[in-house]
Protein backbone atom coordinates (compact mmCIF):
# COMPACT_ATOMS: atom_id res chain seq x y z
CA UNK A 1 -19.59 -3.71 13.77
CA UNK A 2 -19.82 -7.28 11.99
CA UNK A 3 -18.06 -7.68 8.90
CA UNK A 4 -19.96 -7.44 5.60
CA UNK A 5 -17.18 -6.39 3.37
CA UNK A 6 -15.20 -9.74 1.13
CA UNK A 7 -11.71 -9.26 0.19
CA UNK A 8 -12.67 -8.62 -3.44
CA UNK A 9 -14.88 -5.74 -2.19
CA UNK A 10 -11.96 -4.45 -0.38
CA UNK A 11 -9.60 -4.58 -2.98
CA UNK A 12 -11.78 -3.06 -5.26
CA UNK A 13 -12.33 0.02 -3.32
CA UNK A 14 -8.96 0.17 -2.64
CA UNK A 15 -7.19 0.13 -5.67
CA UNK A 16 -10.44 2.83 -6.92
CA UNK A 17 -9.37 4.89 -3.80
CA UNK A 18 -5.35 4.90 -4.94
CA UNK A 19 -6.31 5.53 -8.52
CA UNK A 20 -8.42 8.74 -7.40
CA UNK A 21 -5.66 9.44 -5.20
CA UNK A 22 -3.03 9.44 -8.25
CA UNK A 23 -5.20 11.59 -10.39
CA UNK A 24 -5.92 14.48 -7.77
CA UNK A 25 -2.25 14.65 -6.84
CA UNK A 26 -1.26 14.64 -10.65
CA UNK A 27 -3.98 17.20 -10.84
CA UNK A 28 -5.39 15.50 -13.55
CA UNK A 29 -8.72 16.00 -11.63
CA UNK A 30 -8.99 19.58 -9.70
CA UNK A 31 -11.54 21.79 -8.14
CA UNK A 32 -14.37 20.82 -6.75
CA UNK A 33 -14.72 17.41 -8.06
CA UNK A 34 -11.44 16.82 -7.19
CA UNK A 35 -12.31 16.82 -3.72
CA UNK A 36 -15.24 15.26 -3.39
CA UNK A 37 -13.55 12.40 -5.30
CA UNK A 38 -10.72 12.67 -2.81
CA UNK A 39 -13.17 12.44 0.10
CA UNK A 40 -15.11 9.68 -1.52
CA UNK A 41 -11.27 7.86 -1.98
CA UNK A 42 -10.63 8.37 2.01
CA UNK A 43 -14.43 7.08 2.91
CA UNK A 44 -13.12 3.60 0.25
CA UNK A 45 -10.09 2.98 2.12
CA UNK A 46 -11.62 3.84 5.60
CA UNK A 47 -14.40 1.07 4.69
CA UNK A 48 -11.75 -1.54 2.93
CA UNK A 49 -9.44 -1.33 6.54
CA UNK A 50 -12.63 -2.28 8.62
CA UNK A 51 -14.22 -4.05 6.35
CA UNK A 52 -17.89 -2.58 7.06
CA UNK A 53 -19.51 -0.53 4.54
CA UNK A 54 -22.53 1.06 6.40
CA UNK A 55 -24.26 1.13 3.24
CA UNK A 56 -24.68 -2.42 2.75
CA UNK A 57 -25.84 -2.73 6.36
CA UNK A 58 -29.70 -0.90 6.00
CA UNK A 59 -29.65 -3.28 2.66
CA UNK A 60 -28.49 -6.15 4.09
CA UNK A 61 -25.91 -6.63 1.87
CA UNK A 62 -22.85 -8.97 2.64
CA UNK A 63 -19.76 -9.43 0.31
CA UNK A 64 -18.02 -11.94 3.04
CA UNK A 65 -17.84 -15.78 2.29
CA UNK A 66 -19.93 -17.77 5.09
CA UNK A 67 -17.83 -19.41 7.39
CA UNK A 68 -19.19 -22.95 7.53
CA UNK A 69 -19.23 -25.32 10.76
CA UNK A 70 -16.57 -27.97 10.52
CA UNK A 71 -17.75 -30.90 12.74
């Protein structure tokens, strides 16, 4: 898997993820939606660690900064 994920991407998702992950466990959000949030917050951090989204990929969407050639 090649990267397509920038840090800001990351972080994003990951501080969404935590958020989610406060609210369910506060049980200010229950049920159902609850845990389709809470899988949805798993799925963010699972794509911020490896930085691949495999959503991007079929769009060809990359968040990473181009590492230029220094000669």
């Amino acid at each position: 898997m090649k990267k397509n994920m920038g840090m800001a991407d990351r972080t994003i998702r990951s501080i969404i993820a935590i958020l989610i992950a406060i609210l369910y466990f506060t049980n200010v959000i229950t049920g159902t939606v609850g845990i389709v949030l809470l899988i949805l917050a798993c799925v963010f951090l699972l794509t911020s660690v490896v930085s691949f989204c495999p959503l991007y990929f079929p769009f060809g969407l990359n968040t990473c900064k181009k590492v230029e050639d220094l000669e």
